[in-house]
Structures are given as structure tokens and as C-alpha cells.
Protein backbone atom coordinates (compact mmCIF):
# COMPACT_ATOMS: atom_id res chain seq x y z
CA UNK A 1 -24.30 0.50 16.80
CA UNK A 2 -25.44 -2.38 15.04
CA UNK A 3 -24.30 -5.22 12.53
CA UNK A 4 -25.85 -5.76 9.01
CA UNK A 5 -24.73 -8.03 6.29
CA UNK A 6 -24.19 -6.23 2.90
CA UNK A 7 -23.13 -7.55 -0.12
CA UNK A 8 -22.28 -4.04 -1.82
CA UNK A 9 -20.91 -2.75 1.31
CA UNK A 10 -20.48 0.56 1.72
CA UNK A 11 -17.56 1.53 -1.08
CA UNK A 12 -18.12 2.21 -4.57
CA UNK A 13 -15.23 0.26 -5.37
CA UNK A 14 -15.44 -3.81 -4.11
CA UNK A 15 -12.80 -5.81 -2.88
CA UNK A 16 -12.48 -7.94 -6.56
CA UNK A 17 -12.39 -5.21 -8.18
CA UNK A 18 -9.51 -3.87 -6.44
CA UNK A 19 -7.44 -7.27 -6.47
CA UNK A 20 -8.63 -7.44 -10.39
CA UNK A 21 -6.98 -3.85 -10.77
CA UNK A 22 -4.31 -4.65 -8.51
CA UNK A 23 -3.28 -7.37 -11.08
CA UNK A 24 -3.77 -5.33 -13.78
CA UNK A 25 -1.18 -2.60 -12.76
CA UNK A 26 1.31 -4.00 -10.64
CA UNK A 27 1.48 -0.96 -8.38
CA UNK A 28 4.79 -0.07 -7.04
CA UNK A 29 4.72 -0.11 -3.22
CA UNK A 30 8.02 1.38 -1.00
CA UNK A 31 8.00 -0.12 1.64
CA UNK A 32 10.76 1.01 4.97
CA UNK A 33 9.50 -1.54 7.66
CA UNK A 34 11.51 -3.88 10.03
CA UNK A 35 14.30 -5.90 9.35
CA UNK A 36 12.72 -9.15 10.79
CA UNK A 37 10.12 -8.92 7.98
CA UNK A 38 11.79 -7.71 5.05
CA UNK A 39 11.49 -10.49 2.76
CA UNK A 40 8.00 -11.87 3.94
CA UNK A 41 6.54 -8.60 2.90
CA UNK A 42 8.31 -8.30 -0.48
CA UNK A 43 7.00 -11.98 -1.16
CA UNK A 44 3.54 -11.16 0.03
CA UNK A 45 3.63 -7.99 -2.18
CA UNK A 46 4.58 -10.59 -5.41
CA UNK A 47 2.45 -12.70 -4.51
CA UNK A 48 -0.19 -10.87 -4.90
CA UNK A 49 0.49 -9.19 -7.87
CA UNK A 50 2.30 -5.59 -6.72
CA UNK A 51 5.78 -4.59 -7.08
CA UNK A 52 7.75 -4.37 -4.34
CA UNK A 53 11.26 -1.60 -3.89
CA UNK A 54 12.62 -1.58 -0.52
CA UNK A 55 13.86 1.75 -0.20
CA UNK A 56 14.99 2.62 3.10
CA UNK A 57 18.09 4.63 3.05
CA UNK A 58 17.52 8.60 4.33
CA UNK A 59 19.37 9.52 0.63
CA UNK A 60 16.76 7.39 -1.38
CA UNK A 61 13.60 7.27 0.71
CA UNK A 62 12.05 10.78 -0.71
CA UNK A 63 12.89 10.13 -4.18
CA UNK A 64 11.83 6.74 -4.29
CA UNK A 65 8.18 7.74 -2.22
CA UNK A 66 7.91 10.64 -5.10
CA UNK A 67 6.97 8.38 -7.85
CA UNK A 68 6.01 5.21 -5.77
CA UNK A 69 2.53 4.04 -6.06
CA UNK A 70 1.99 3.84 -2.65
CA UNK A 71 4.24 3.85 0.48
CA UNK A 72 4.50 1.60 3.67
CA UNK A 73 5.77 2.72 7.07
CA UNK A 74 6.22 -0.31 9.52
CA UNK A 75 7.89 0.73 12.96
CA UNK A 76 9.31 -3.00 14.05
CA UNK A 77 12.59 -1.69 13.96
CA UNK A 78 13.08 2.09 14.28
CA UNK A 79 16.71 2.69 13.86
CA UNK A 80 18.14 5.98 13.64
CA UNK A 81 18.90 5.54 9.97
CA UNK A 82 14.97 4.36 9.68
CA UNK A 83 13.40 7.10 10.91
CA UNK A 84 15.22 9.56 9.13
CA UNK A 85 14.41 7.43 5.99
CA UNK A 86 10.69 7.61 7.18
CA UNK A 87 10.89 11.28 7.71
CA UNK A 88 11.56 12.01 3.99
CA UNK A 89 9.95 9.46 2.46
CA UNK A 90 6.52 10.67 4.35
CA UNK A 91 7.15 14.03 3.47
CA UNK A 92 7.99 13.83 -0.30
CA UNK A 93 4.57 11.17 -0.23
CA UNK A 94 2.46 13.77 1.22
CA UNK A 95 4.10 16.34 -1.07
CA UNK A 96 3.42 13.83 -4.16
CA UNK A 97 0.29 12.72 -3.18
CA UNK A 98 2.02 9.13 -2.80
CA UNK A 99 -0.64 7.47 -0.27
CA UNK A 100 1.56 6.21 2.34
CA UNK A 101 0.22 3.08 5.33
CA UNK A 102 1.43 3.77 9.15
CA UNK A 103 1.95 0.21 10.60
CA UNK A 104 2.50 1.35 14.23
CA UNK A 105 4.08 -1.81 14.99
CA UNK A 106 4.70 -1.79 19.05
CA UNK A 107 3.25 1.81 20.11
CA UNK A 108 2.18 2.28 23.54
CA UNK A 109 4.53 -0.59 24.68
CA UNK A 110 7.99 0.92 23.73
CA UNK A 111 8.29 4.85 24.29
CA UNK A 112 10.62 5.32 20.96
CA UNK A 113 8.29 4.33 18.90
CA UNK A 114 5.74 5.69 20.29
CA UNK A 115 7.02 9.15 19.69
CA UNK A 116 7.89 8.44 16.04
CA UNK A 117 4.34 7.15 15.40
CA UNK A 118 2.86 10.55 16.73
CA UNK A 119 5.34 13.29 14.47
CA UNK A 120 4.27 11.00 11.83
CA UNK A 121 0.74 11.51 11.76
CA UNK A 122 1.76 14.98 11.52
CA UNK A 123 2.61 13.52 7.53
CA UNK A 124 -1.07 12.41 7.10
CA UNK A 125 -1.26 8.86 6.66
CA UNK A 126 -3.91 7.44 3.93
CA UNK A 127 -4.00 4.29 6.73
CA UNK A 128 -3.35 3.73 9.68
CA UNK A 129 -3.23 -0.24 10.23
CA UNK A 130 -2.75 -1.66 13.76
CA UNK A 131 -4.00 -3.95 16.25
CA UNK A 132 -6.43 -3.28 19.23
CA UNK A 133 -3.75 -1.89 21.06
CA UNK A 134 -1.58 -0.68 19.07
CA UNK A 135 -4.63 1.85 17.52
CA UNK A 136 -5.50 2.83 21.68
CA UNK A 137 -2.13 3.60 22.42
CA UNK A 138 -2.22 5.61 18.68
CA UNK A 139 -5.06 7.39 19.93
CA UNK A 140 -4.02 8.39 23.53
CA UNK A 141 -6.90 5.87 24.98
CA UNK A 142 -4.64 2.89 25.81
CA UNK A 143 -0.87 1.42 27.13
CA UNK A 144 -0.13 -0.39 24.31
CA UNK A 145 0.69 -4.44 24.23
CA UNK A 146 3.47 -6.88 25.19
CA UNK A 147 5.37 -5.97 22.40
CA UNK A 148 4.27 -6.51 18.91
CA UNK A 149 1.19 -8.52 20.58
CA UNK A 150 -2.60 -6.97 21.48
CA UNK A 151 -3.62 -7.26 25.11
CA UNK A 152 -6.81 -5.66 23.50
CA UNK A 153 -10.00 -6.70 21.59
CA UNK A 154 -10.97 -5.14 18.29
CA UNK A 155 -14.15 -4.19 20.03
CA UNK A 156 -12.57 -2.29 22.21
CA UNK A 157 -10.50 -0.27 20.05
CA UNK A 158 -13.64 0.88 17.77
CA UNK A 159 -14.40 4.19 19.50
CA UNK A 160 -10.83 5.40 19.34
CA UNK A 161 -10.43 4.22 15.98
CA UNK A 162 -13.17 6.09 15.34
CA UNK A 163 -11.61 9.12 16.72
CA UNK A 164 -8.55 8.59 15.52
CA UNK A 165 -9.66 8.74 12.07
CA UNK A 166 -11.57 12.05 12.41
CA UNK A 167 -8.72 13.80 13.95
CA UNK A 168 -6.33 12.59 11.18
CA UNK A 169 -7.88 11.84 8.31
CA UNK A 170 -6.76 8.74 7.62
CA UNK A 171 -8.58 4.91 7.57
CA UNK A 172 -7.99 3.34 10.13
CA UNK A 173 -7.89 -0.43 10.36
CA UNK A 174 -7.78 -2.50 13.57
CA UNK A 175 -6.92 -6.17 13.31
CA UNK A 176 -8.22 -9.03 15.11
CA UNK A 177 -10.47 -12.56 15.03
CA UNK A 178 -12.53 -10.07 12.61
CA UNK A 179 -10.95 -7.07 11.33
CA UNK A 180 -12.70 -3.37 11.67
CA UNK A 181 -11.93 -0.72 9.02
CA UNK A 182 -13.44 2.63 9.71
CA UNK A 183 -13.27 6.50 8.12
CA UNK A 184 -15.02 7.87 11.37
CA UNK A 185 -18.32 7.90 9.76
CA UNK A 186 -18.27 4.23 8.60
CA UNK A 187 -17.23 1.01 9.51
CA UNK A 188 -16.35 -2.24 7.81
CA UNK A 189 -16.37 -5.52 9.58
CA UNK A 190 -13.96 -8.37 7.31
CA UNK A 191 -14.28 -11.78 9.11
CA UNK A 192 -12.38 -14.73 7.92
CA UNK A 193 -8.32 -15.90 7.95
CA UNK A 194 -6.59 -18.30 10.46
CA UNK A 195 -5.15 -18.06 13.95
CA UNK A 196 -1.67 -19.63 11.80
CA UNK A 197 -1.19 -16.04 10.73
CA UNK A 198 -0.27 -15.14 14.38
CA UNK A 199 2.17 -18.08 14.42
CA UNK A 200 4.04 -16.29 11.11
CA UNK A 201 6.54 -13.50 10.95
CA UNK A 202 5.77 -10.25 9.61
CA UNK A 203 1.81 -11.89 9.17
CA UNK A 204 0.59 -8.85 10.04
CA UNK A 205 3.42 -6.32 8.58
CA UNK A 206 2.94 -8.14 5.52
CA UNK A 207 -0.38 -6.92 5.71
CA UNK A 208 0.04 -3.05 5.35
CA UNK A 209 1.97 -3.70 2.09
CA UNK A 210 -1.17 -5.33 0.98
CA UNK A 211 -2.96 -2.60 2.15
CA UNK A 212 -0.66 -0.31 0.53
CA UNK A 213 -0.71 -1.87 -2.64
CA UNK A 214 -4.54 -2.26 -2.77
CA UNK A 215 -5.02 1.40 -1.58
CA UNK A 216 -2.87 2.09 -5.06
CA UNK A 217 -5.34 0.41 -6.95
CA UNK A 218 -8.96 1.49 -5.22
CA UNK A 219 -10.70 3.76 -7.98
CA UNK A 220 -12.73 6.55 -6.71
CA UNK A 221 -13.46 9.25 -4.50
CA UNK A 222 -13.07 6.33 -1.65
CA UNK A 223 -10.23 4.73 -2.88
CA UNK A 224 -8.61 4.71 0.49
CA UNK A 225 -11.47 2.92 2.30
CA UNK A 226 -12.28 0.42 -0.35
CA UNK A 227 -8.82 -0.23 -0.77
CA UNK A 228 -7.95 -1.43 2.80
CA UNK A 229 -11.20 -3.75 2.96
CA UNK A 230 -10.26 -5.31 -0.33
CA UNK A 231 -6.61 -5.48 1.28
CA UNK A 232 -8.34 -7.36 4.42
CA UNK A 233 -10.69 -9.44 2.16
CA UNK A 234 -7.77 -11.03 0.47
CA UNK A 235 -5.79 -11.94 3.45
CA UNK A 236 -8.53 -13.53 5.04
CA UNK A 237 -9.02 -15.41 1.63
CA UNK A 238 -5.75 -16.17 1.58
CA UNK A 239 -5.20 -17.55 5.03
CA UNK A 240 -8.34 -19.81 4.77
CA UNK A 241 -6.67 -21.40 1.63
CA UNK A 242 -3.40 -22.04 3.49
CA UNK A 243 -5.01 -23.56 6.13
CA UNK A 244 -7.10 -25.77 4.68
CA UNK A 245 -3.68 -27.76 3.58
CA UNK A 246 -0.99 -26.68 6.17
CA UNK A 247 -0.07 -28.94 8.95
CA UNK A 248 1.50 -26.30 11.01
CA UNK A 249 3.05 -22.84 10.75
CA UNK A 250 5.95 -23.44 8.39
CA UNK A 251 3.91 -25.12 6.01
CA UNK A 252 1.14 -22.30 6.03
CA UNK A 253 3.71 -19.66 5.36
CA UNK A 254 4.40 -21.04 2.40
CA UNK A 255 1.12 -21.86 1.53
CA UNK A 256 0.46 -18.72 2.53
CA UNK A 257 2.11 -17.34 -0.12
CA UNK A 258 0.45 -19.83 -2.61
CA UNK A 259 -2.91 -18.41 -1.64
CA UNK A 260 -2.01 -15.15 -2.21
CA UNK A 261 -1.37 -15.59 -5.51
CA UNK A 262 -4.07 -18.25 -5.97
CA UNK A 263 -7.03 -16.13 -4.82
CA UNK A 264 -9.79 -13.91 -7.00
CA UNK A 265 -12.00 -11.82 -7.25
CA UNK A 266 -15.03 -14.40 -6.26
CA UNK A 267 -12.93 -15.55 -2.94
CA UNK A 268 -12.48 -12.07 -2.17
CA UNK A 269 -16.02 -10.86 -2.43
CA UNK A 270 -17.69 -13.43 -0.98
CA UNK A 271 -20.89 -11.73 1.00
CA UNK A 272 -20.90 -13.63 4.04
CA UNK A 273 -17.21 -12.06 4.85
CA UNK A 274 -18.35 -8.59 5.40
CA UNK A 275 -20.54 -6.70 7.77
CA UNK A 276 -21.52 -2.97 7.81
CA UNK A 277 -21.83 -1.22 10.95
CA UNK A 278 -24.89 1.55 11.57
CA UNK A 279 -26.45 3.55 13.89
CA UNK A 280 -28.66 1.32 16.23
């Protein structure tokens, strides 16, 4: 495979047109993901211009994912009462046609979790967003990481990402120093953001609710792929912003924040952020 700028890349639907639409409707993302992160990802989700319900109790979780715009599933935290929540809610999504995000926070490290992530893809996740190894271990090719933290490169994950998306369905995003999105057929390079993200919690959980949310507002027969570039696009627009006037991490998580709300459709579609991958 090989690397070519493109402008138009290779979606019907660009990434400031999403954030524009994502504005314009304010979709409603449920989000059941891990205590640690709870309020970083409803801010994030404000920020930029969604709605956020945390609905994470087994008794709510369906009904809530039934008329949700889109869903998020983050496994940080997997406690009994979690996963049953996850359970419905995935099922009454699929049943809805709710698009629902797997953030398979930890898989291949921890064997819990790793289990949960599998029945789940049973549900048919619309995304699947992970690091390096978290999307190996996801695929059967890998151990996992030390935790919540890659021991592997984005490069390295392509080919099972790849695979992983043929077999399920689902995008599949892999993050890293520049991001890969892929359907199986094609793939989206998003470069951009700042190291400070890694030095923030829930920096990357935050991120599937902005996936989810901008999935909710894609247009199109490839809503789901357009959706989680534009979703990538704007965090790494967002994270250069903070940077530029942070001193250190607790002053870019708030600016952080800042950006998200600051950013457009122009930051977010610059052409120099995105690469398409084809056949060599």
C-alpha cells in the first residue's frame, strides 16, 4: 500500500461538514463508559456541540439506546452492573438502528474485558475505536497493552484492522501519532493533535463520544466512515489549539475543552491533515 494526499478524501461526506451538522442538531449520544472518565467525556461531548445522557443502569440502558442518536460503549470499568447495562443497551441499538462505538478500553491485557469485548461484537458495532493494541488483541492477532496503554504501533495494527472490519462490519479506527480509520476496503490516515492528550484522562475515551456523536451526524450511504474521520479531524484540531497555549497537562485539559468548542469547519478540513491509502 501506498500514501496519497487528498483533499476530498474518500467520503462523500467531509469532516466540516459533519462538525457543521453536528452543531446544527445536537445529537444525543448515551454513553456507559468508565467511571474515571465520566465527566471528561460529557464535557467533551458539550463542547463540541452534542448532547450528552449518561445512561448506565441495566433498567434504563435499552430504553435510553432506543431513541439515542448514537451510543458509546467504553470498557474502562466493566462492573457487573456495566455490562449488563451494555448488554441491553447494544441490543435495543442494534434493534433501533441506534449506531453504537465499542471503545475496547484494555482488551488483550485484562481477560474480563476481553471476553465482554468479543460477545459484543456479536451486537454489531458501527465503530470500533482502539489503539494499536487494543484493535490486535480485538482481532485475535495480538496480547494486548500494559493496561489502558499501546505497546503497539498504528502500523502494525493496519492488517488486522483491516480484518477486523470485514469480519464485523464495523469501522474500525486505530489511534496513534497519526490515526488510521479503515472499512476493510479503505483507509484514512488523520495526522495532527498533541502528545498532552496522552497526559489527560479519558483523552482517548473522550474520543469515541466524539466519534459517536459525529457518526450521528455523517449524511450518506457512508455515514459511518466519514463520521469517525471528521470525529478524528476535530480532535487533532482541537489538541493543536490547546497546545499552542498550555503550559502543561492541566492547563491543556482545559484548553482542551476550549478548542473543542472553538474549532470549524476550515480547522477541521484542512488538506494537509489527511492521507488516503491505495493499492501500491
Amino acid at each position: 500500500m501506498s500514501l496519497m494526499s487528498d483533499a476530498h478524501l474518500s467520503v462523500s461526506d467531509g469532516p466540516g461538514a459533519v462538525l457543521s451538522r453536528l452543531r446544527e442538531t445536537a445529537p444525543l449520544v448515551q454513553c456507559i463508559t468508565n467511571s474515571v472518565v465520566v465527566n471528561v467525556t460529557a464535557n467533551a461531548l458539550l463542547a463540541v456541540g452534542a448532547a450528552p445522557v449518561m445512561a448506565d443502569i441495566p433498567e434504563e440502558a435499552g430504553e435510553c439506546a432506543a431513541f439515542a442518536s448514537a451510543l458509546l460503549v467504553n470498557l474502562g470499568t466493566p462492573t457487573a452492573e456495566q455490562r449488563a447495562a451494555m448488554t441491553a443497551a447494544v441490543a435495543a441499538a442494534r434493534a433501533s438502528g441506534t449506531p453504537w462505538v465499542l471503545d475496547p478500553v484494555g482488551v488483550g491485557a485484562l481477560g474480563l474485558r476481553t471476553g465482554v469485548a468479543r460477545d459484543l461484537l456479536a451486537h454489531r458495532p458501527t465503530v470500533i475505536r482502539g489503539n494499536a493494541s487494543e484493535v490486535l488483541a480485538l482481532a485475535g492477532a495480538g496480547s494486548g497493552g500494559r493496561g489502558v496503554d499501546a505497546a503497539d504501533e498504528v502500523d502494525a495494527a493496519l492488517d488486522a484492522a483491516r480484518a477486523l472490519a470485514e469480519r464485523t462490519g464495523a469501522v474500525v479506527a486505530v489511534s496513534g501519532a497519526v490515526d488510521a480509520v479503515t472499512d476493510g476496503a479503505r483507509t484514512e490516515r488523520i495526522a495532527g493533535g498533541s502528545a498532552l492528550l496522552t497526559r489527560m484522562t479519558g483523552g482517548g475515551c473522550s474520543l469515541g463520544a466524539v466519534v459517536a456523536a459525529c457518526v450521528a451526524a455523517a449524511d450518506g450511504p457512508d455515514a459511518a466512515f466519514a463520521g469517525t474521520i471528521a470525529a478524528h479531524a476535530v480532535y487533532a484540531a482541537a489538541s493543536e489549539r490547546a497546545a499552542a497555549v498550555a503550559t502543561g497537562p492541566g492547563s491543556f485539559a482545559v484548553a482542551f475543552l476550549d478548542a473543542l468548542a472553538e474549532v470549524d469547519a476550515v480547522d477541521v478540513s484542512a488538506p494537509e491533515r489527511f492521507a488516503t491509502e491505495v493499492p501500491a
